[in-house]
N, C-alpha and C. Protein backbone atom coordinates (compact mmCIF):
# COMPACT_ATOMS: atom_id res chain seq x y z
N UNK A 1 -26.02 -151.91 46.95
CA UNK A 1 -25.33 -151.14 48.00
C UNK A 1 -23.97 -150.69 47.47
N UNK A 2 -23.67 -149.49 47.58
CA UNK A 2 -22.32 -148.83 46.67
C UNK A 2 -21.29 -149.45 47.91
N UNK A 3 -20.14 -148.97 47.65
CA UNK A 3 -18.65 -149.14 48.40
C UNK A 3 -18.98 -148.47 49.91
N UNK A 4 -19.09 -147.32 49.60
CA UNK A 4 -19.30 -146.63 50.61
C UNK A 4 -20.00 -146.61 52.01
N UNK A 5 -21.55 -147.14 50.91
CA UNK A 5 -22.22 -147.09 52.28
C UNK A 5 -22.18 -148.70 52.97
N UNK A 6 -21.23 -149.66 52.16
CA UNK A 6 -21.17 -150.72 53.15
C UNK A 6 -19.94 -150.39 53.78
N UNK A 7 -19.09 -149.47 53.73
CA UNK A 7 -17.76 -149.10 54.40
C UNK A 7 -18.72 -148.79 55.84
N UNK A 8 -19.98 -147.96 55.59
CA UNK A 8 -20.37 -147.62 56.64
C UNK A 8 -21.14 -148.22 57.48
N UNK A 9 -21.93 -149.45 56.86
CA UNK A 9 -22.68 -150.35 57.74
C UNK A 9 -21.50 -151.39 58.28
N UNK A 10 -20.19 -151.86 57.68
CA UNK A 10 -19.50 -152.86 58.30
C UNK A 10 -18.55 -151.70 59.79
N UNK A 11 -18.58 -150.49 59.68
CA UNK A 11 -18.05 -149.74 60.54
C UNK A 11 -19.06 -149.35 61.81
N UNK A 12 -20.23 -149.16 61.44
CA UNK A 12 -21.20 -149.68 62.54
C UNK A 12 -21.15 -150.82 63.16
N UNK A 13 -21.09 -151.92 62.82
CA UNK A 13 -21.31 -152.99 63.25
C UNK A 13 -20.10 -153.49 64.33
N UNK A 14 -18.49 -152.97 63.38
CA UNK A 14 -17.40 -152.90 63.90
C UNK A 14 -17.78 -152.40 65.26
N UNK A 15 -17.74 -151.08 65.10
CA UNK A 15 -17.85 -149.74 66.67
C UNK A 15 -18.89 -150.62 67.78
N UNK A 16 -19.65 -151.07 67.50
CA UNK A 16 -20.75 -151.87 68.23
C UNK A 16 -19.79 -152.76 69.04
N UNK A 17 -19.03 -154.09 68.19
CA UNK A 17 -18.13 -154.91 69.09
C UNK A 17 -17.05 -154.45 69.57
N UNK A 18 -16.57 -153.36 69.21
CA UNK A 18 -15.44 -153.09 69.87
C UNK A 18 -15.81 -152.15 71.25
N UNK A 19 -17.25 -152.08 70.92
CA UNK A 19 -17.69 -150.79 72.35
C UNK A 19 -18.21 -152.39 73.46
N UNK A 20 -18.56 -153.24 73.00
CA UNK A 20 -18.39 -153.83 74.11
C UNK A 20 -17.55 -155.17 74.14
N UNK A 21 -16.30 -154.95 73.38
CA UNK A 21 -15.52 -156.03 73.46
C UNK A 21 -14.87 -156.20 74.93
N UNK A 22 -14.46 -155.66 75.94
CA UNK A 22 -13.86 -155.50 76.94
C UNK A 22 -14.75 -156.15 78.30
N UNK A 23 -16.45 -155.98 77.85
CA UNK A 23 -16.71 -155.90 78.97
C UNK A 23 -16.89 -157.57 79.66
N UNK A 24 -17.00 -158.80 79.23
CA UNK A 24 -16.60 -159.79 79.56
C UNK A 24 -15.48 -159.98 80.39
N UNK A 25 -14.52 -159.05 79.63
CA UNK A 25 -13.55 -159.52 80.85
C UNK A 25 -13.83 -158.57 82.26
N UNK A 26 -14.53 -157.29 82.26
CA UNK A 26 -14.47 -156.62 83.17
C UNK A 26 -15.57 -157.70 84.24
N UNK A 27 -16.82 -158.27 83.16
CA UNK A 27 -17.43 -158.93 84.48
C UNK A 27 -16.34 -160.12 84.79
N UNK A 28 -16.06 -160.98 84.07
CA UNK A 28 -15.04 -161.93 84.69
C UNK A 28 -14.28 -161.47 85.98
N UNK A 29 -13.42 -160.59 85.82
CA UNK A 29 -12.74 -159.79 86.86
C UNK A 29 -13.30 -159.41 88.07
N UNK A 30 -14.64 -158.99 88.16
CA UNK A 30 -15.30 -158.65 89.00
C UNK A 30 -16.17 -160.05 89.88
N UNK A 31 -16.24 -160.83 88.72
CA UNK A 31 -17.15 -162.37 89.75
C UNK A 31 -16.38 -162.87 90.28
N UNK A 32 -15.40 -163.87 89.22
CA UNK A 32 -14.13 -164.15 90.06
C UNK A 32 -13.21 -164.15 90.56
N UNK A 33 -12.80 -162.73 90.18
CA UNK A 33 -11.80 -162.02 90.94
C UNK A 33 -10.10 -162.79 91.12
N UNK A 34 -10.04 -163.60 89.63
CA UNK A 34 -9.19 -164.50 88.98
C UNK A 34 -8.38 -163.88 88.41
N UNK A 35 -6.99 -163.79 88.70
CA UNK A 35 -6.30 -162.91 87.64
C UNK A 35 -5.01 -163.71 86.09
N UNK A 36 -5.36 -165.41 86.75
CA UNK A 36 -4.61 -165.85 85.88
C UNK A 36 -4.70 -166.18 85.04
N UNK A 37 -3.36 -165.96 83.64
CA UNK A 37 -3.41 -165.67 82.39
C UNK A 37 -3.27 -164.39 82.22
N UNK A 38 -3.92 -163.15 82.89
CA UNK A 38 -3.50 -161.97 82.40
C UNK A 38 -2.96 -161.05 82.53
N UNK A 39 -2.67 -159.81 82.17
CA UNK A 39 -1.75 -159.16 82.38
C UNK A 39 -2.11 -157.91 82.23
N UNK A 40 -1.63 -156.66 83.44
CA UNK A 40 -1.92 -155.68 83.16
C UNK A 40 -1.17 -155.03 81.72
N UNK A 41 -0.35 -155.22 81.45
CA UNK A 41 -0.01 -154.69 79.97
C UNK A 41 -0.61 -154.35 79.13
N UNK A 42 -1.61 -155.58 78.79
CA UNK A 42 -2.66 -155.37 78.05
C UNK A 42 -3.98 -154.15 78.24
N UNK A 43 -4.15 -153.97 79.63
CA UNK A 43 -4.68 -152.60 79.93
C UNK A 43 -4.61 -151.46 79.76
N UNK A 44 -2.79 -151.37 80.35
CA UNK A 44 -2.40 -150.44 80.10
C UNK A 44 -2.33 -149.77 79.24
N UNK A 45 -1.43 -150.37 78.21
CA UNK A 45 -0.95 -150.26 76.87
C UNK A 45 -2.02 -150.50 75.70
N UNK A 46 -3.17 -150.70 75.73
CA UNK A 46 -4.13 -150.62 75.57
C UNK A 46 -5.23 -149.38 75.43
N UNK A 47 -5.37 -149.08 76.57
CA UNK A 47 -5.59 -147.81 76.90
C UNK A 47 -5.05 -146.39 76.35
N UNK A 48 -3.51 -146.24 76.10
CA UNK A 48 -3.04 -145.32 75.81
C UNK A 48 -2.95 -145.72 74.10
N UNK A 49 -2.65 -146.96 73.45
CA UNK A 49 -2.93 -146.92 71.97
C UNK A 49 -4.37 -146.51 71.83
N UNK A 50 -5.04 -146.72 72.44
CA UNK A 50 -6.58 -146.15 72.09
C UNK A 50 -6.63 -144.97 71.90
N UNK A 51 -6.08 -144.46 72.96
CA UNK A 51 -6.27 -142.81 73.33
C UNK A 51 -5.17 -142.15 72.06
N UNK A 52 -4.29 -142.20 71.35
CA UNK A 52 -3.42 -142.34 70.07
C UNK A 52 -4.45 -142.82 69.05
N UNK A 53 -5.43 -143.70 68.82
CA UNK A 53 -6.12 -144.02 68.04
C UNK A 53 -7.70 -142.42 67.86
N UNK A 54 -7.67 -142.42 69.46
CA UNK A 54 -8.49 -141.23 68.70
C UNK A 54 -8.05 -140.00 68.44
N UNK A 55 -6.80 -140.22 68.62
CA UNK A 55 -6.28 -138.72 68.08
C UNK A 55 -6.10 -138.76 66.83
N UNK A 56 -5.76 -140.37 66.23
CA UNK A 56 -5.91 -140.44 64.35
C UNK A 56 -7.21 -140.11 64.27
N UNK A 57 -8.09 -140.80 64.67
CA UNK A 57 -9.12 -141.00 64.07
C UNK A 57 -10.22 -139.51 63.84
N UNK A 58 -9.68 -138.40 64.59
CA UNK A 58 -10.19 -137.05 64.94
C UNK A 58 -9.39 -136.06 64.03
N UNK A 59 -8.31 -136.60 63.54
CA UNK A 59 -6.97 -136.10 62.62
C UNK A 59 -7.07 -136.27 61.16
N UNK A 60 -7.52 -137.54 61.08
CA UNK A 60 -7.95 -138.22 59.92
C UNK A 60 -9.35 -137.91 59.47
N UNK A 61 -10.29 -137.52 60.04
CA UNK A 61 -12.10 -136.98 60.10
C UNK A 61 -12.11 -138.72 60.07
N UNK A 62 -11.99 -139.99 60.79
CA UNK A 62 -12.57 -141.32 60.59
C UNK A 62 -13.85 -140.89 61.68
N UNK A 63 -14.71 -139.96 61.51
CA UNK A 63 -15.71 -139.81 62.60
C UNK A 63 -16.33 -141.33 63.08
N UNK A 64 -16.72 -142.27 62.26
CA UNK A 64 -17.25 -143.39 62.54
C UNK A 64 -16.92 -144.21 63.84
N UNK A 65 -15.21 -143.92 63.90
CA UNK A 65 -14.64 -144.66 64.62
C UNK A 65 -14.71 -144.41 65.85
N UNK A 66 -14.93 -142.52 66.32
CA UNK A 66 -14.96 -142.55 67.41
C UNK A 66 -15.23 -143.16 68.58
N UNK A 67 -16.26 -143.50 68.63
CA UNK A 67 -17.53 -143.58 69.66
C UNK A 67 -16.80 -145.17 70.40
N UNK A 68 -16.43 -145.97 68.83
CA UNK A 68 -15.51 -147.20 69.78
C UNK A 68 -14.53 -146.92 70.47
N UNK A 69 -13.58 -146.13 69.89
CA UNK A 69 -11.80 -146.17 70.74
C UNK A 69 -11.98 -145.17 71.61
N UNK A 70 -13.05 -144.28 71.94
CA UNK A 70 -13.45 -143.59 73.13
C UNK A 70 -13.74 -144.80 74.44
N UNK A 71 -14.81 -145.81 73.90
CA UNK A 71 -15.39 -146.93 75.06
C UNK A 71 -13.73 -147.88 75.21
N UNK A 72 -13.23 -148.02 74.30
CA UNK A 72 -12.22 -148.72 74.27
C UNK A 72 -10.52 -148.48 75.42
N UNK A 73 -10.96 -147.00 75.31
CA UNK A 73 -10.11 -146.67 76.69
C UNK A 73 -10.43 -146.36 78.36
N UNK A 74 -12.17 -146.19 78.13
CA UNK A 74 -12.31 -146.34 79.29
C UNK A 74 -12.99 -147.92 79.78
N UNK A 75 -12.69 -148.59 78.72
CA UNK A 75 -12.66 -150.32 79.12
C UNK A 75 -11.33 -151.00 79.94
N UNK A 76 -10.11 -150.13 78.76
CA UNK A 76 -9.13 -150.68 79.22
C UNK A 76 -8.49 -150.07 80.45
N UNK A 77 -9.02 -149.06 80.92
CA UNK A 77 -8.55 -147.96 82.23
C UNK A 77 -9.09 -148.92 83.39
N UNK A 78 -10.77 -149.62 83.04
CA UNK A 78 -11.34 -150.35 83.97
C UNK A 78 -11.07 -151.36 84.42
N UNK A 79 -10.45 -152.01 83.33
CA UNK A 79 -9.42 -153.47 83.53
C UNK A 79 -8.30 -152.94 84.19
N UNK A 80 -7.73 -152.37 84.28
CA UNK A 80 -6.69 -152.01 84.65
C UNK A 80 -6.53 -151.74 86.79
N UNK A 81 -7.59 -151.20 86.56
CA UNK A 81 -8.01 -150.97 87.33
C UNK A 81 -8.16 -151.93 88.44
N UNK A 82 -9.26 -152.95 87.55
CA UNK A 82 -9.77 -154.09 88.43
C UNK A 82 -8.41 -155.13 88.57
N UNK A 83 -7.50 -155.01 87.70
CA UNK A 83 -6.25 -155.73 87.98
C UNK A 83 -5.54 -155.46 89.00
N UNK A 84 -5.41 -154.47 89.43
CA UNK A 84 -4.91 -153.73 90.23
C UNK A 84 -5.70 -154.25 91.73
N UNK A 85 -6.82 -153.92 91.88
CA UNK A 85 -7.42 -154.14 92.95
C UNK A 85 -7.80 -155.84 93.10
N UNK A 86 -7.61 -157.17 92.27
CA UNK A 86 -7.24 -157.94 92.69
C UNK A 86 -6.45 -158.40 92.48
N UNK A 87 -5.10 -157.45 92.75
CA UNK A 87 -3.75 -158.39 93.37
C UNK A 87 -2.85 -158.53 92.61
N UNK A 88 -2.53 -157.56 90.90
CA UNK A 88 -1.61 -157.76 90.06
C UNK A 88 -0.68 -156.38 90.73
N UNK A 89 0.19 -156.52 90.25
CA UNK A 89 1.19 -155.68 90.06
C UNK A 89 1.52 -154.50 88.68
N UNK A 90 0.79 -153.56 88.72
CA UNK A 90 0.56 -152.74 87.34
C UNK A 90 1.82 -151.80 87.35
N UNK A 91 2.86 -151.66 88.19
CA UNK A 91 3.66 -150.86 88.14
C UNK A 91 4.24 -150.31 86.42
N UNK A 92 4.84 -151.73 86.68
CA UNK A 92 5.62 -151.87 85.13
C UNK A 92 4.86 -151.74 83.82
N UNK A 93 3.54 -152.39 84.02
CA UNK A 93 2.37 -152.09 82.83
C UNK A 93 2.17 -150.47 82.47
N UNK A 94 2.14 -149.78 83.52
CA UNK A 94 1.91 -148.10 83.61
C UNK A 94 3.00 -147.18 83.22
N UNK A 95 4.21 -147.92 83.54
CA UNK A 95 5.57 -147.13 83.14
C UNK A 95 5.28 -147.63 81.57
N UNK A 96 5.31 -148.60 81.42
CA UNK A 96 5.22 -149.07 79.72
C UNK A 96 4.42 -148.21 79.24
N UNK A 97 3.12 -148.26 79.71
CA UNK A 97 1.93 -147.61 78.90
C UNK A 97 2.25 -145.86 78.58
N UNK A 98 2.82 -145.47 79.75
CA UNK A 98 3.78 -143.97 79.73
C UNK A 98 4.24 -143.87 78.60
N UNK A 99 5.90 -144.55 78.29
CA UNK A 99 6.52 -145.15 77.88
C UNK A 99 5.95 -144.80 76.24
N UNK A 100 5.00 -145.54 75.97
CA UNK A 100 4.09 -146.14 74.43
C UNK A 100 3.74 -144.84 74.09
N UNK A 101 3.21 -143.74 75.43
CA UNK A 101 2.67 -142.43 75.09
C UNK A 101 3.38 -141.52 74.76
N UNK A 102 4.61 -141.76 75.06
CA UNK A 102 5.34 -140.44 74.88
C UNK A 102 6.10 -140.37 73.50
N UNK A 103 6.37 -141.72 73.29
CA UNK A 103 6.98 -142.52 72.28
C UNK A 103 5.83 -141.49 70.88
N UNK A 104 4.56 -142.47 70.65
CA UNK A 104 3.25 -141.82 69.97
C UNK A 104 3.49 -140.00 69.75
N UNK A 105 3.70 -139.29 70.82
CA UNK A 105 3.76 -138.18 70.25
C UNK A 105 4.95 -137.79 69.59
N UNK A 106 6.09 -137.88 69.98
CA UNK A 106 7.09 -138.00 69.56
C UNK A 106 6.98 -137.76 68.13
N UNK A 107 6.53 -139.37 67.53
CA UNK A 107 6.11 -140.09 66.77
C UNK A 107 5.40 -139.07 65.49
N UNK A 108 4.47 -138.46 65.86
CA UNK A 108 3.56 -137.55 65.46
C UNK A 108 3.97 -135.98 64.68
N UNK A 109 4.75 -136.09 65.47
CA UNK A 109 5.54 -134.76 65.55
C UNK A 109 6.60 -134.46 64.92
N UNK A 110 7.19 -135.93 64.31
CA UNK A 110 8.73 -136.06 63.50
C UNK A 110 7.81 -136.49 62.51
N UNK A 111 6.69 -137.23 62.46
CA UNK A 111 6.61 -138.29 60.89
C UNK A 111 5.08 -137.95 60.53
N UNK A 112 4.47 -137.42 61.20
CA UNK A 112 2.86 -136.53 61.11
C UNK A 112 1.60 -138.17 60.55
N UNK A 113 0.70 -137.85 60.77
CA UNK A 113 -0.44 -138.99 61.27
C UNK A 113 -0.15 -139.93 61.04
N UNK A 114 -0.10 -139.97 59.60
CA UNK A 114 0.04 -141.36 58.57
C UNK A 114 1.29 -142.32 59.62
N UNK A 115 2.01 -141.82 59.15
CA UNK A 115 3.13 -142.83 60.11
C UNK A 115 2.41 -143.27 61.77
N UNK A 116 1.97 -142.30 62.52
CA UNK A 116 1.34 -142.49 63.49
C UNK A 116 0.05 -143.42 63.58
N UNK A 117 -0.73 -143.74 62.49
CA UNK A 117 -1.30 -144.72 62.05
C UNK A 117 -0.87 -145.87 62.00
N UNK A 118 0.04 -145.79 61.39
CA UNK A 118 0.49 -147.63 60.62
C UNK A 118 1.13 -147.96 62.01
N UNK A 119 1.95 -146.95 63.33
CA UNK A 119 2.25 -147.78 63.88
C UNK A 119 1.39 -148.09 64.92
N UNK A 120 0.13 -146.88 65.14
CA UNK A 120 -0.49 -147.59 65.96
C UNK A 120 -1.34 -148.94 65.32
N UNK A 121 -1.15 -148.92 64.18
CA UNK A 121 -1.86 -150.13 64.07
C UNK A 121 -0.86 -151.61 64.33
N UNK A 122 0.39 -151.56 64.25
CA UNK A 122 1.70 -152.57 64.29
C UNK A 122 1.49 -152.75 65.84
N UNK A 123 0.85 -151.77 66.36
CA UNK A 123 1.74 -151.44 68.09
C UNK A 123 0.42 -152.53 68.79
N UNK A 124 -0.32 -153.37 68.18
CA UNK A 124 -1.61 -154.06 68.61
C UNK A 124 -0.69 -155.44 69.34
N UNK A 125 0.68 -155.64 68.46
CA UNK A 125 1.19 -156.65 68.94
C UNK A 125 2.32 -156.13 70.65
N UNK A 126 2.10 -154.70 70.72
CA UNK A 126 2.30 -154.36 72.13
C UNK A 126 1.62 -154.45 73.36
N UNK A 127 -0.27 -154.56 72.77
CA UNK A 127 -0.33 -154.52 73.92
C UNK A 127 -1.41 -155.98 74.45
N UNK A 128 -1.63 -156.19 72.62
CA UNK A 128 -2.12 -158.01 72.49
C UNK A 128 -1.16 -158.70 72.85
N UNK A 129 0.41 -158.51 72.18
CA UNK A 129 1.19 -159.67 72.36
C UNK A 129 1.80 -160.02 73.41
N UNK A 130 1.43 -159.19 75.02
CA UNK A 130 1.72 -159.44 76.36
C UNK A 130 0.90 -160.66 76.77
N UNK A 131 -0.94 -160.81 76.43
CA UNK A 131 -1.89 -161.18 76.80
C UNK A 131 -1.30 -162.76 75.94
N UNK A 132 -0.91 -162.97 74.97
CA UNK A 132 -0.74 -164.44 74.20
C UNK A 132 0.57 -164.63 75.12
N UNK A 133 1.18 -163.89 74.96
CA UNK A 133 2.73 -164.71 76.61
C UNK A 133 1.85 -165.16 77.90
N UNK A 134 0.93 -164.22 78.24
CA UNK A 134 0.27 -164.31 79.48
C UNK A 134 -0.44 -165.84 79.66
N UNK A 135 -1.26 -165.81 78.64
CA UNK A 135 -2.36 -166.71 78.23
C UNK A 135 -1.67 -168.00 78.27
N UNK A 136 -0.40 -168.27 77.35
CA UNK A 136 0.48 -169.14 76.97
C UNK A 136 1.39 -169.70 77.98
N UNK A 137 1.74 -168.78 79.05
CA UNK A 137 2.59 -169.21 80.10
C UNK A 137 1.64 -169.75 81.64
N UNK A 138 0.38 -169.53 81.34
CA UNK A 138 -0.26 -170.06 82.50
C UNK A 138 -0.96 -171.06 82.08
N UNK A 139 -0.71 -172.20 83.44
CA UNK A 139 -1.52 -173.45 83.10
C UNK A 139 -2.81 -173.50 83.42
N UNK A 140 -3.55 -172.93 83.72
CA UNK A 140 -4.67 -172.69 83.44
C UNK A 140 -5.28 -171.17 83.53
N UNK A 141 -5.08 -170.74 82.51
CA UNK A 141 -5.65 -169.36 82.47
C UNK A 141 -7.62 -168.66 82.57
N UNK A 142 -7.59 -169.36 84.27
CA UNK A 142 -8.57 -169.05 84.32
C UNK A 142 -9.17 -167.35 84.37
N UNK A 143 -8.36 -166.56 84.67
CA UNK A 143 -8.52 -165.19 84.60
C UNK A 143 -9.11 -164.44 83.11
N UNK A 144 -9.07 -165.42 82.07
CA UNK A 144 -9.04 -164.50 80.88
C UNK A 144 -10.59 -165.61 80.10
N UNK A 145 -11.28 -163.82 79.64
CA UNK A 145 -12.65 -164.03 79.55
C UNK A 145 -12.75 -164.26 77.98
N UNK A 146 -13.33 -166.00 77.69
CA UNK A 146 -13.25 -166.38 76.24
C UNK A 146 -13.79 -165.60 75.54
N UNK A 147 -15.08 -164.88 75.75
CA UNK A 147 -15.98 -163.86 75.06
C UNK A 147 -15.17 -162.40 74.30
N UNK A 148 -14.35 -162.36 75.52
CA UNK A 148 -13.89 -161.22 74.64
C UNK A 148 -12.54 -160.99 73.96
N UNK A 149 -12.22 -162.19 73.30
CA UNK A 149 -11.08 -162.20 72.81
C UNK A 149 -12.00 -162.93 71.60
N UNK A 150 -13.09 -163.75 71.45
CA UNK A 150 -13.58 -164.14 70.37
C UNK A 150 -14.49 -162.15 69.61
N UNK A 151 -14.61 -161.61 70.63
CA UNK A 151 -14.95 -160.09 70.31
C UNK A 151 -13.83 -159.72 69.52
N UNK A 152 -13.33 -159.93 69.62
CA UNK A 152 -11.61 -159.51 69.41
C UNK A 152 -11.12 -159.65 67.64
N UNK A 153 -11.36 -161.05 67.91
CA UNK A 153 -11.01 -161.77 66.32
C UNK A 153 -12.15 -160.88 65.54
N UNK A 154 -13.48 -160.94 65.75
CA UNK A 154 -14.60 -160.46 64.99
C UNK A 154 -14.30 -158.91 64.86
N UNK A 155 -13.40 -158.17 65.75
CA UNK A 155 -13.55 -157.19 65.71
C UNK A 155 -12.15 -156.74 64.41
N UNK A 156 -11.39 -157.26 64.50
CA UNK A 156 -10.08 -157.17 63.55
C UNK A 156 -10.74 -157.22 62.58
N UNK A 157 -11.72 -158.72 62.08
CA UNK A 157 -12.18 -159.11 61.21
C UNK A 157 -13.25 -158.22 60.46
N UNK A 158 -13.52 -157.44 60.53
CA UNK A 158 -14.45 -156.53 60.78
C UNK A 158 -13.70 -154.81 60.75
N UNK A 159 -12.81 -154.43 61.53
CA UNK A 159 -11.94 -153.05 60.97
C UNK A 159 -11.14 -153.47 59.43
N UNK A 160 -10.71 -154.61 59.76
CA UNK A 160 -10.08 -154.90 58.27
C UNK A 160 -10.68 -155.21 57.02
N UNK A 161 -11.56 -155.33 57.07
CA UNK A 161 -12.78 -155.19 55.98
C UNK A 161 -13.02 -153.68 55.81
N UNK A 162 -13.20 -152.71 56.81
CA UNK A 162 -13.80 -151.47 56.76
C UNK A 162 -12.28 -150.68 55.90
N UNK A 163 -11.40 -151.07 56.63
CA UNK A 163 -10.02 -150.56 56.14
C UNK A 163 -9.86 -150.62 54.71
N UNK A 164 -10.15 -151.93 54.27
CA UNK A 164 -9.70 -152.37 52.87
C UNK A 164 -10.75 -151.56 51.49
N UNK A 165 -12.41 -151.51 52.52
CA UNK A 165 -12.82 -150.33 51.79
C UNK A 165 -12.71 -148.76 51.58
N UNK A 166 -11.90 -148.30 52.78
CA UNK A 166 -11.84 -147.00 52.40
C UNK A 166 -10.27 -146.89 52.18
N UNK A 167 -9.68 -147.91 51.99
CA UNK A 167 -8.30 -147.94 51.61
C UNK A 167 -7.29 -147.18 52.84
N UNK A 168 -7.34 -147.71 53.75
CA UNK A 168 -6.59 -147.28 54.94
C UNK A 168 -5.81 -148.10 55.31
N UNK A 169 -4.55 -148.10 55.47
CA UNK A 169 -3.78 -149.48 55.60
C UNK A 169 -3.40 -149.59 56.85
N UNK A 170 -2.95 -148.46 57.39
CA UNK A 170 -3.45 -148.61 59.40
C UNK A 170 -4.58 -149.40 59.87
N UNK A 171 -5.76 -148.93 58.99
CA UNK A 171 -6.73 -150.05 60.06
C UNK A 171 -6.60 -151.58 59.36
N UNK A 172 -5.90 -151.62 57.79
CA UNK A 172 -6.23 -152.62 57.55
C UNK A 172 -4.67 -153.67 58.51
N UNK A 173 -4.16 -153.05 58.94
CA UNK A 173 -2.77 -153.58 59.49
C UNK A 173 -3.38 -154.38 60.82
N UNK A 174 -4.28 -153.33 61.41
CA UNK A 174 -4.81 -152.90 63.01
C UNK A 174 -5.66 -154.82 62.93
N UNK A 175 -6.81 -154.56 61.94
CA UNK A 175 -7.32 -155.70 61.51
C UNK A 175 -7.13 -157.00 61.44
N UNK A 176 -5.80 -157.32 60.86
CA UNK A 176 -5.42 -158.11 60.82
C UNK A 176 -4.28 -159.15 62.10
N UNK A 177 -3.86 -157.92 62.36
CA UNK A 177 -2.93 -158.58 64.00
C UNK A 177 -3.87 -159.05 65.11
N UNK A 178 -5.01 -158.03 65.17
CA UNK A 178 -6.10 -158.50 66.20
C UNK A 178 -6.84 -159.62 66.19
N UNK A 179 -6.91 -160.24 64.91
CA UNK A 179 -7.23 -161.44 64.59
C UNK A 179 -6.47 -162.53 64.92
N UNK A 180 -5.69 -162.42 64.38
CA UNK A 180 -4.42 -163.71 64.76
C UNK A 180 -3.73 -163.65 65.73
N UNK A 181 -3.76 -162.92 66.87
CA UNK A 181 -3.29 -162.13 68.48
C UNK A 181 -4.45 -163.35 68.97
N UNK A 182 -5.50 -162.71 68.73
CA UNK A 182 -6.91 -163.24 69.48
C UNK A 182 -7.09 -164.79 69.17
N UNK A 183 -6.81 -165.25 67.93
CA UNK A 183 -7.03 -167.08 67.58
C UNK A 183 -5.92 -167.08 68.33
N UNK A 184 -4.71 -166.40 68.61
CA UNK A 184 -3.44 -167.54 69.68
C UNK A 184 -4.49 -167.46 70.74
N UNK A 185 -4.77 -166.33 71.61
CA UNK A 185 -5.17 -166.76 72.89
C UNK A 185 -6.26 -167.69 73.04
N UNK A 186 -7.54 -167.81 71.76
CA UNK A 186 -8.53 -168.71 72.10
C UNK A 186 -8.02 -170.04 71.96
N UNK A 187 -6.62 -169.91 71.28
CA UNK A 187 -6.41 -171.70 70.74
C UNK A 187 -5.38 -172.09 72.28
N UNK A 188 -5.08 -171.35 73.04
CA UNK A 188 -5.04 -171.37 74.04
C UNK A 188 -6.06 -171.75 75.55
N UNK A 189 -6.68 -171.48 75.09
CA UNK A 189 -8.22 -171.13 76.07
C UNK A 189 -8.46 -172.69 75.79
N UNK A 190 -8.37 -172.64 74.60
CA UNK A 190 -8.95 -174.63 73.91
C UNK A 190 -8.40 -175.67 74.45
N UNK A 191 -6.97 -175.48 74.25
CA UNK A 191 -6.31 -176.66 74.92
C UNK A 191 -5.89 -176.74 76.06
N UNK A 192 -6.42 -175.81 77.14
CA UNK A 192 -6.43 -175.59 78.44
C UNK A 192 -7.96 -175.80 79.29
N UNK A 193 -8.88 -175.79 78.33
CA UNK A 193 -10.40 -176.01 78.62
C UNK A 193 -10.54 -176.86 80.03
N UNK A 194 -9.71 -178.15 80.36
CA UNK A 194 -10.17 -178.76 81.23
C UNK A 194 -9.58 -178.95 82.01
N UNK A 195 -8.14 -177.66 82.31
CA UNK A 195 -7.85 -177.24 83.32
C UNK A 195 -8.42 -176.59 84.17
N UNK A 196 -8.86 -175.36 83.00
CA UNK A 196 -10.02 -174.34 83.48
C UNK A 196 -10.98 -174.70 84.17
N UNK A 197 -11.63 -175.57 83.30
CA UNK A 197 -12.71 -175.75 83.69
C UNK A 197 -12.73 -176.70 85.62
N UNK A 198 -11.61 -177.63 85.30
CA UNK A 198 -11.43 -178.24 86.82
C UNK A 198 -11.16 -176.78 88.29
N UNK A 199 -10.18 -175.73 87.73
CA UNK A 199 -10.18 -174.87 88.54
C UNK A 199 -11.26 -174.15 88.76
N UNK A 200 -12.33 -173.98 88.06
CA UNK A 200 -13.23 -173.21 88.54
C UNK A 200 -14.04 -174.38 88.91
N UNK A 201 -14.80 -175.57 89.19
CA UNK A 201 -15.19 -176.01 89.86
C UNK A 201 -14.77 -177.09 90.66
N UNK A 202 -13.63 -176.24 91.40
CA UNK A 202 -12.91 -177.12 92.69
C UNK A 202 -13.78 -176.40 93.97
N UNK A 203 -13.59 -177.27 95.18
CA UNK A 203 -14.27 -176.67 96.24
C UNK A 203 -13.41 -175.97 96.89
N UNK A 204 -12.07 -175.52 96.72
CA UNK A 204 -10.91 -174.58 96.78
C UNK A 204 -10.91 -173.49 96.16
């Protein structure tokens, strides 16, 4: 198998978890209708680096990538969403996420893709590194869905491999924060397990 065409089977495989990395938490959100541990930030700001991601990725010809950071913003629009309708406060998440967007073009426009790359790939700790405060400051973060933050790690793990073969250092940046973003919140999730686990089967 040459360079290439495993650039392209590990970028399949990538687009696959990242098209349904989100949706764990959307069913979480929707059964138990639990919001603690998380944070609309992560939606938000989420959402609009995505939507910046496919404007690299359409800028750059990364055609491969599309099809994920397309599902990837209308995942995080849905979370957002469902945060909203049980009981968070997204005000400030939405001004931020504004905020991140206007910033991005800006961005684009003074320093042209490349730069717009590397930082959307830096900017993972904007809208991951709300969700590890989130995760970290609640004592039992039953709101936040283990599945898709272990999606998460696999999925870094996995662009940063694809990155390192076609020599892209945005995704290989992107790669690597999402990984170690995602082990804080699961090593979180770990040593909170039997909090969790007592809050969700209380008769309260």
């Amino acid at each position: 198998m040459s360079k290439d065409q495993l650039a392209i089977l590990i970028a399949v495989v990538a687009n696959t978890v990242t098209f349904v990395q989100v949706v764990p938490q959307v069913v979480r959100l929707v059964r138990l209708k639990r919001i603690e541990g998380t944070t609309p930030a992560w939606a938000a700001i989420g959402m609009v680096v995505n939507i910046g991601w496919t404007a690299y990725v359409i800028a750059e010809e990364f055609w491969i990538a599309i099809p994920a950071v397309l599902a990837a913003v209308i995942s995080f629009g849905l979370v957002l969403f469902l945060l909203w309708r049980n009981g968070a406060d997204v005000r400030l998440a939405v001004i931020a996420g504004i905020a991140v967007g206007a910033a991005a073009v800006v961005l684009q426009l003074v320093a042209g893709w490349t730069y717009l790359g590397t930082v959307l790939a830096l900017s993972n700790g904007l809208y991951l590194g709300p969700s590890v405060w989130a995760a970290w400051r609640s004592y039992a973060p039953v709101g936040v869905a283990p599945l898709t933050w272990v999606l998460t790690a696999w999925e870094g793990i996995l662009w940063g491999c694809y990155g390192v073969l076609v020599e892209a250092i945005p995704i290989m940046v992107y790669g690597s924060t999402a990984l170690l973003l995602a082990a804080l919140i699961l090593l979180r999730l770990w040593i909170t397990r039997h909090r969790i686990r007592a809050e969700l089967t209380s008769p309260d």
